[in-house]
C-alpha atoms as a PDB file:
ATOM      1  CA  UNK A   1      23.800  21.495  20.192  1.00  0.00           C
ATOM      2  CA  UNK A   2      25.382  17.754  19.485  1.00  0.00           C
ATOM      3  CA  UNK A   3      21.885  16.178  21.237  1.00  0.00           C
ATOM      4  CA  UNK A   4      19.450  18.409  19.177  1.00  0.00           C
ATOM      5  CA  UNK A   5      21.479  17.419  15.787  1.00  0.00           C
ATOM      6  CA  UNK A   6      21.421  13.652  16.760  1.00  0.00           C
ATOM      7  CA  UNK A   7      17.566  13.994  17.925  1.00  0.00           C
ATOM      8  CA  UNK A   8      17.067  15.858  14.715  1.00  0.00           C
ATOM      9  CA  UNK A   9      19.114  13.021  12.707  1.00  0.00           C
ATOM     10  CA  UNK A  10      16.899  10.066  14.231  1.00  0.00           C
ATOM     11  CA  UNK A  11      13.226  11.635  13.723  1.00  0.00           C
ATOM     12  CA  UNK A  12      14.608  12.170  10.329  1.00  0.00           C
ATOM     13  CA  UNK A  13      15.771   8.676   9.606  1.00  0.00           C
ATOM     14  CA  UNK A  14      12.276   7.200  11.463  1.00  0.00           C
ATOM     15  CA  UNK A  15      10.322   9.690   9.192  1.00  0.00           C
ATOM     16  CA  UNK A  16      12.427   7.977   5.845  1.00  0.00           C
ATOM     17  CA  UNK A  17      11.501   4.732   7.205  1.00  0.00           C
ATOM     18  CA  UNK A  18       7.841   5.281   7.435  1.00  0.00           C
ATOM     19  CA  UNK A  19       7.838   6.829   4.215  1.00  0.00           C
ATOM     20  CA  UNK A  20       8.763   3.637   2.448  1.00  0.00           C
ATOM     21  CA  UNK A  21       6.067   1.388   3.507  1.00  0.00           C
ATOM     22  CA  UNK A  22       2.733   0.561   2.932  1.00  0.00           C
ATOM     23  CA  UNK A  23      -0.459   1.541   3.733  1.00  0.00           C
ATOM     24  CA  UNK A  24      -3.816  -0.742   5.483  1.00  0.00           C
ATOM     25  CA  UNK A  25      -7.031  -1.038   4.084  1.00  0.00           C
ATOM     26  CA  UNK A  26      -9.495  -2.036   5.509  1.00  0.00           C
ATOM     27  CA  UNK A  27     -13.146  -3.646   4.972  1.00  0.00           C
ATOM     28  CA  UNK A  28     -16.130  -5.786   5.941  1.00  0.00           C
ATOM     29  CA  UNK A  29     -14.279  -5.596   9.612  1.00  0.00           C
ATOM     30  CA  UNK A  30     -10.991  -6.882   8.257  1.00  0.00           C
ATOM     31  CA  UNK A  31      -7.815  -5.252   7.657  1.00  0.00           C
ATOM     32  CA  UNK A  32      -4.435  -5.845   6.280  1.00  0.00           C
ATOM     33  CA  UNK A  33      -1.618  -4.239   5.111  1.00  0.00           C
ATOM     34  CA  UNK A  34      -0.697  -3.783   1.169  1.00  0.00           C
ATOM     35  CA  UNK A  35       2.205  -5.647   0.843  1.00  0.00           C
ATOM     36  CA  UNK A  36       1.287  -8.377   3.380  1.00  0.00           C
ATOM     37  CA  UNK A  37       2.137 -11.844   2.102  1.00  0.00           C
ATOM     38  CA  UNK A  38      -1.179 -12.964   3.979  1.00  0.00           C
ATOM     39  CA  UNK A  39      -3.843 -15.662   2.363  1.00  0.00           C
ATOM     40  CA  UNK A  40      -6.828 -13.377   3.624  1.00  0.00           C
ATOM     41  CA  UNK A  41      -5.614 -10.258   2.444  1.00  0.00           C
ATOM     42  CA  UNK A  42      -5.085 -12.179  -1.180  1.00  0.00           C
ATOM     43  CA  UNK A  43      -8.601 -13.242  -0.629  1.00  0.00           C
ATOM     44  CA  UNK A  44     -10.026  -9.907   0.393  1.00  0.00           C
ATOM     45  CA  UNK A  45      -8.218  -8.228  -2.606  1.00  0.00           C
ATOM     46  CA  UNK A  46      -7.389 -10.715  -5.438  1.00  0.00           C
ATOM     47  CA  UNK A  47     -10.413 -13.712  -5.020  1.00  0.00           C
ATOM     48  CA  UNK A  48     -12.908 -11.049  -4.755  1.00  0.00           C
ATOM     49  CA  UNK A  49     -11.633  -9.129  -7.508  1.00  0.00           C
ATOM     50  CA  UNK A  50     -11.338  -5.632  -5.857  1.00  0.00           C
ATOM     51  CA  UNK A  51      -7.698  -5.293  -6.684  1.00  0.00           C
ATOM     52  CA  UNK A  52      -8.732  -5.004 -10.472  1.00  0.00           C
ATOM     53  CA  UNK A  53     -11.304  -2.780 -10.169  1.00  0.00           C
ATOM     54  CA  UNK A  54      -9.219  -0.355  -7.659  1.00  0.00           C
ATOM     55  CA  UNK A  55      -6.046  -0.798 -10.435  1.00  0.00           C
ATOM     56  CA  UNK A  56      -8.989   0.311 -13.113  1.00  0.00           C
ATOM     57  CA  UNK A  57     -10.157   2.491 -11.093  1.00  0.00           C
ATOM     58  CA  UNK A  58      -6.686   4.472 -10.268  1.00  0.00           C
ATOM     59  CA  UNK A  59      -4.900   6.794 -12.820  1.00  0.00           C
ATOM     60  CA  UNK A  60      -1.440   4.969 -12.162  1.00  0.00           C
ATOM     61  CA  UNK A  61       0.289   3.842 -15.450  1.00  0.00           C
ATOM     62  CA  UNK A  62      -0.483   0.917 -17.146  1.00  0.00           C
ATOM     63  CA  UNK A  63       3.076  -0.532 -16.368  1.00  0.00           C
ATOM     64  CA  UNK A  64       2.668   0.132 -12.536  1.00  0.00           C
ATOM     65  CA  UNK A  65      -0.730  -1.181 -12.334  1.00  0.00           C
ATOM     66  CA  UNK A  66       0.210  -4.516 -13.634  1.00  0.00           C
ATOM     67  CA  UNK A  67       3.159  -4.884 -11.547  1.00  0.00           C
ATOM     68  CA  UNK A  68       1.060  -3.838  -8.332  1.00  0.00           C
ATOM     69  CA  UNK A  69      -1.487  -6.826 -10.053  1.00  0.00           C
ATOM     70  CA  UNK A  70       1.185  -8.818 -10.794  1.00  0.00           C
ATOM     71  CA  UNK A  71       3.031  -8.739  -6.870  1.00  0.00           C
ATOM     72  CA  UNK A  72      -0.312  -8.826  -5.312  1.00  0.00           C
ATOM     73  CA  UNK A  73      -2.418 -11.540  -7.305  1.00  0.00           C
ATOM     74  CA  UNK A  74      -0.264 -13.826  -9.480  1.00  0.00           C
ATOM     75  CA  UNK A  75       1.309 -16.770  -9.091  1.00  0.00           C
ATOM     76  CA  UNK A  76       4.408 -14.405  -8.616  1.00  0.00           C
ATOM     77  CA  UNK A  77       3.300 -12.694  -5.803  1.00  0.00           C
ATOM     78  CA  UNK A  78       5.501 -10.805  -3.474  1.00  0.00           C
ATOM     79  CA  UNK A  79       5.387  -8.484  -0.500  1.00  0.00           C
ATOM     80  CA  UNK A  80       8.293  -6.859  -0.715  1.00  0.00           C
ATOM     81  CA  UNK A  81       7.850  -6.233  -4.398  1.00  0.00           C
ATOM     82  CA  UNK A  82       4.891  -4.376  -3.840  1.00  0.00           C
ATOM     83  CA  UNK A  83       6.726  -2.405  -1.292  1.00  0.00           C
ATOM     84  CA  UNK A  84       9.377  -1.440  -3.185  1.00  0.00           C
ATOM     85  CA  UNK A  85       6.586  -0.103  -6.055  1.00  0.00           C
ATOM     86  CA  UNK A  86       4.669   1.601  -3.310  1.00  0.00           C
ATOM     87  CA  UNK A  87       8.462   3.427  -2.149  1.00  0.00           C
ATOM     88  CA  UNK A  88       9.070   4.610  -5.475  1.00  0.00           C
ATOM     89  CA  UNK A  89       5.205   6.065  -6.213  1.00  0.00           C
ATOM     90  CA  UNK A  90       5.384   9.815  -6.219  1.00  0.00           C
ATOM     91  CA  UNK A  91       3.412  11.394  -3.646  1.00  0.00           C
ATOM     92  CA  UNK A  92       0.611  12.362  -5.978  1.00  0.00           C
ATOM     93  CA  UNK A  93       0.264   8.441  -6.831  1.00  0.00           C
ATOM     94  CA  UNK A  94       0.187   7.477  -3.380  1.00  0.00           C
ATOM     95  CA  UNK A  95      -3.208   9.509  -2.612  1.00  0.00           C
ATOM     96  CA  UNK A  96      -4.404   7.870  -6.251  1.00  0.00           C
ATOM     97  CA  UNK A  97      -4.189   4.623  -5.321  1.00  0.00           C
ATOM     98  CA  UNK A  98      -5.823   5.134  -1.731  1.00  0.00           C
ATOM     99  CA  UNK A  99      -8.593   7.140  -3.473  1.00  0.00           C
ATOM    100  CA  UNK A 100      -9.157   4.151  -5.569  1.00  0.00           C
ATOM    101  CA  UNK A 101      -9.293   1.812  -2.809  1.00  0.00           C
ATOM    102  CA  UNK A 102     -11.906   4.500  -0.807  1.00  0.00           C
ATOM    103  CA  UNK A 103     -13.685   4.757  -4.091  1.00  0.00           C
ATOM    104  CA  UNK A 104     -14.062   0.725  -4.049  1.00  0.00           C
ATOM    105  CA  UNK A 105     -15.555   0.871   0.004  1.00  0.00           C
ATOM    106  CA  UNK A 106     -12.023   0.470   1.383  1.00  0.00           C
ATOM    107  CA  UNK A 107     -11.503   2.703   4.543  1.00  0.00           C
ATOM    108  CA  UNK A 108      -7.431   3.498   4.587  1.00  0.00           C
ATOM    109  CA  UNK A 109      -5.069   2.930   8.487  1.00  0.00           C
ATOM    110  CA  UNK A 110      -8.177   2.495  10.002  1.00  0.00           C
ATOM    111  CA  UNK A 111      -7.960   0.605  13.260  1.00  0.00           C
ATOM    112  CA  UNK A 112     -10.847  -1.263  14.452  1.00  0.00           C
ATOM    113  CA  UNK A 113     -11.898  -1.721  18.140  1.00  0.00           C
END
């Protein structure tokens, strides 16, 4: 009885865990994760200009799209931030933001070969 509560107590904790970060996207053969402090990913999302039409695209509020902006593409930008935005999005805003980044020819956790 003690193991299964303990078992039950750690796939619990692991499936908190996951729940708080983010998500990959992925496109033109590259992929990296939202979040990631990575030059490539800024260039992939904020150079090219995809993360404002994905934000336009998206039915997040206006204060939560400019703080995803904002801890993505500014001068103030910050992984963890973005994290911490993505932990507190309601579930129904999680699948909104992917959809935008599908709608913009993102593919979402996919894993190349």
């Amino acid at each position: 009885m003690k193991i299964r509560l303990f078992i039950s107590m750690v796939v619990l904790a692991f499936g908190i865990g996951a729940c708080t970060d983010t998500f990959m996207v992925y496109k033109d053969g590259y992929g990296y994760f939202v979040g990631s402090n990575s030059n490539a990913k800024y260039d992939m999302l904020c150079t090219s200009g995809d993360m404002e039409k994905v934000l336009a695209t998206s039915h997040l509020s206006k204060e939560t799209k400019d703080d995803l902006f904002k801890y993505s593409c500014s001068k103030e930008r910050s992984g963890e931030k973005v994290k911490q935005i993505y932990a507190s999005m309601t579930v129904d805003e999680r699948k909104d933001i992917k959809r935008a980044f599908r709608t913009n020819g993102y593919e979402i956790n996919y894993m190349a070969c």
